[in-house]
Protein backbone atom coordinates (compact mmCIF):
# COMPACT_ATOMS: atom_id res chain seq x y z
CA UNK A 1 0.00 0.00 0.00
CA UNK A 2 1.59 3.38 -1.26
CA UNK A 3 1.02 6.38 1.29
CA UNK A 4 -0.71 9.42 0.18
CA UNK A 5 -0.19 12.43 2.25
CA UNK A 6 -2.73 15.20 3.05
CA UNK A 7 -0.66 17.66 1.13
CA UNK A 8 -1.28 15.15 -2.01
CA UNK A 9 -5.08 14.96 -1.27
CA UNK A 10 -5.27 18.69 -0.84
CA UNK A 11 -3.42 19.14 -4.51
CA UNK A 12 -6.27 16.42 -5.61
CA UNK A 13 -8.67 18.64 -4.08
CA UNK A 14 -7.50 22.18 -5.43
CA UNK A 15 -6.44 21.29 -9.01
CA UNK A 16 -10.11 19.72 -9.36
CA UNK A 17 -12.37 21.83 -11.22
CA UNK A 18 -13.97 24.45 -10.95
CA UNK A 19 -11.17 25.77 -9.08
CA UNK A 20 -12.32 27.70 -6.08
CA UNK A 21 -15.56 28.40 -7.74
CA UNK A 22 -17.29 25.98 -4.54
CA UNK A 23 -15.85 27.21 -2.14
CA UNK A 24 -16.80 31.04 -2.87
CA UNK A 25 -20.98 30.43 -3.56
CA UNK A 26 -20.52 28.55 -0.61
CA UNK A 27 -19.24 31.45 1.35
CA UNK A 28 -20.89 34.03 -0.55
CA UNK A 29 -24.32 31.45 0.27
CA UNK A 30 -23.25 31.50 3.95
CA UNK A 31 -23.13 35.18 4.09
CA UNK A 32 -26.22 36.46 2.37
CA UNK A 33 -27.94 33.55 4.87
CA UNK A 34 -26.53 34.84 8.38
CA UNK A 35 -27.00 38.57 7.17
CA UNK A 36 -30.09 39.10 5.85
CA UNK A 37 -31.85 36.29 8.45
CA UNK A 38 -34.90 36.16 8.89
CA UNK A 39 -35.76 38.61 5.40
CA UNK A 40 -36.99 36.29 2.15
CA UNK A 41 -32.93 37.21 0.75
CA UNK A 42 -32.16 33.84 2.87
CA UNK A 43 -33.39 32.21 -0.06
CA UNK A 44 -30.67 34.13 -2.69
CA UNK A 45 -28.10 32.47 0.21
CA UNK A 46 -29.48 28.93 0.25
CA UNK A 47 -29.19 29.27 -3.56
CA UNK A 48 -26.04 30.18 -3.55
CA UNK A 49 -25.29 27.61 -0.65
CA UNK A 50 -26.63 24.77 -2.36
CA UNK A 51 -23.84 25.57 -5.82
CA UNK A 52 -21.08 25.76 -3.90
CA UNK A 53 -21.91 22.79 -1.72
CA UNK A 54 -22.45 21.23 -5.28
CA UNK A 55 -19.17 21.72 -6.40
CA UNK A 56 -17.09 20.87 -3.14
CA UNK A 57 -19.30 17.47 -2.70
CA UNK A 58 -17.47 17.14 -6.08
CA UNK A 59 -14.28 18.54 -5.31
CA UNK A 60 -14.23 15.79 -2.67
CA UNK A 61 -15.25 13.14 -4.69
CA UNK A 62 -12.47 13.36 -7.05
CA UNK A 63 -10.05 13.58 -3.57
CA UNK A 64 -11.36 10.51 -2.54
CA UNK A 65 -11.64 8.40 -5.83
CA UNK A 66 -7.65 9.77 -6.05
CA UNK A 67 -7.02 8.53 -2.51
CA UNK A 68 -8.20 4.79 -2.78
CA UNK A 69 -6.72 4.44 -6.54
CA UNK A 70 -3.51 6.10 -5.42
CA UNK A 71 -3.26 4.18 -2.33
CA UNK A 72 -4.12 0.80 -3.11
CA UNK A 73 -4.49 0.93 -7.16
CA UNK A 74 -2.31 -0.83 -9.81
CA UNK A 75 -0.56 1.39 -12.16
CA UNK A 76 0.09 1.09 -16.09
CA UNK A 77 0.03 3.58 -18.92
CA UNK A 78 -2.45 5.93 -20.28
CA UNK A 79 -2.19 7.97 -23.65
CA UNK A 80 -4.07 10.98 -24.57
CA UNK A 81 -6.42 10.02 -27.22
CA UNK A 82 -8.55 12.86 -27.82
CA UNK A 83 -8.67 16.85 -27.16
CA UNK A 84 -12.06 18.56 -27.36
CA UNK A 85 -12.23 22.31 -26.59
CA UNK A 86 -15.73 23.03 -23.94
CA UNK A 87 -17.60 26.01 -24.18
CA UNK A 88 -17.07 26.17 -20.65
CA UNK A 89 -13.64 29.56 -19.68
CA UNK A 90 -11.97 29.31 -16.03
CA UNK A 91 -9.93 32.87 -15.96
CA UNK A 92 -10.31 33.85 -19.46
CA UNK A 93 -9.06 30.38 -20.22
CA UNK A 94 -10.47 27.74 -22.67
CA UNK A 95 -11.45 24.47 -21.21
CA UNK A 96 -10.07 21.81 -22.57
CA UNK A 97 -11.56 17.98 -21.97
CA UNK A 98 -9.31 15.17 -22.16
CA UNK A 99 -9.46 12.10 -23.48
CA UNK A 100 -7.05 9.27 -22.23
CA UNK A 101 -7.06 5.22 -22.79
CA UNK A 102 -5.79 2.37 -21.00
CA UNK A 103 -5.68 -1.16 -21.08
CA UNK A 104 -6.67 -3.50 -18.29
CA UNK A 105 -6.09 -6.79 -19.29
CA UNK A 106 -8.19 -7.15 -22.94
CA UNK A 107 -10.13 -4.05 -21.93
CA UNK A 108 -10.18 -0.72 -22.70
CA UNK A 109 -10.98 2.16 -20.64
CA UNK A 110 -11.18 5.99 -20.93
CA UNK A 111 -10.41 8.56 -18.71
CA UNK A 112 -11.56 12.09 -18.77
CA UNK A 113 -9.91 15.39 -17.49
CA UNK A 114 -11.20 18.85 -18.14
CA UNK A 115 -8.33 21.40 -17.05
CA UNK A 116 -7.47 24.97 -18.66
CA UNK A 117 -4.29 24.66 -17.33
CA UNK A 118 -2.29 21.46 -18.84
CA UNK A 119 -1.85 23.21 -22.73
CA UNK A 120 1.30 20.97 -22.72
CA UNK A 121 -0.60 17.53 -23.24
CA UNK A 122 -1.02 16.63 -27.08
CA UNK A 123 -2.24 13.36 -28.42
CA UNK A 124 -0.04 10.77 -27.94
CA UNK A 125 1.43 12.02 -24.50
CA UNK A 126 1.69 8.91 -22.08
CA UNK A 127 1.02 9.28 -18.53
CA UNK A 128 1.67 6.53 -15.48
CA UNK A 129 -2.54 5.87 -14.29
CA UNK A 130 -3.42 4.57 -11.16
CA UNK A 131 -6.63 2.21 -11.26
CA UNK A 132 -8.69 -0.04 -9.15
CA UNK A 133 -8.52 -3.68 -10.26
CA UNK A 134 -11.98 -4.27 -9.08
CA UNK A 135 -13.35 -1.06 -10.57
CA UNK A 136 -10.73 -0.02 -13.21
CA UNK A 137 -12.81 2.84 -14.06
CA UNK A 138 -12.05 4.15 -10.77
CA UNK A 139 -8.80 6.01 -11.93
CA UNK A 140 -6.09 8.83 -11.39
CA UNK A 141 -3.20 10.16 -13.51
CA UNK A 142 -1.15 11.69 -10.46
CA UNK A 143 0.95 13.98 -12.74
CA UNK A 144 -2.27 15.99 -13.76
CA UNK A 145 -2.78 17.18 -10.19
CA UNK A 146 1.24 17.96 -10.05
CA UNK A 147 1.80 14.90 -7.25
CA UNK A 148 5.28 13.16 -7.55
CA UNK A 149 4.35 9.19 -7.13
């Protein structure tokens, strides 16, 4: 079993997208709730409470799903297969959604990634993924979240 430190998970955590984009509705949500209490505005705060707890449930998803393949996950190669360009900006930035493959045993699997940042990856790239044998669409590619494994 490999160990996975919490300043790992919290790289996991903050190069997930949307970026901090969950944590400020949720703050902004929290605000607009304790400050205009007991006015009908509560319900602009539990709007904006319920997005950003949206986002970090997902934020923490991706942590977790990082953690068990990471920890406890077999590791082979992945190649970039596809790039697609979203509709979707993060600071005046282009989306970008990733497509990788990898081979378990006769099957093939994809593995998805939407960053703004990584402009370096082109098709072909190979990347060391981590993957549940039970579940080996329960995956990670560490170097996309900037851990050293």
């Amino acid at each position: 079993m490999r160990r996975i430190s919490t300043s790992d998970l919290s790289k996991i955590y903050f190069n997930t997208a949307p970026s901090l984009l969950g944590e400020l509705f949720t703050a902004i949500g929290l605000f607009i709730f304790i400050y205009f209490y007991p006015l009908n505005e509560i319900f602009v705060g539990l709007g904006f409470l319920v997005i950003g707890l949206y986002f970090v449930q997902k934020k923490i998803v991706s942590m977790n799903v990082g953690r068990k393949a990471l920890t406890t996950g077999t590791r082979t190669t992945a190649k970039v297969t596809d790039i697609q360009r979203t509709n979707t900006k993060s600071n005046s930035r282009r989306v970008k959604d990733y497509k990788f493959e990898y081979e378990v045993g006769d099957e093939k699997f994809e593995y998805h990634f939407k960053s703004a940042k990584h402009r370096e990856l082109e098709i072909g790239n190979r990347f060391a993924i981590f993957y549940m044998p039970h579940d080996p669409k329960t995956a990670i590619i560490p170097e996309l979240y900037s851990l050293k494994i």
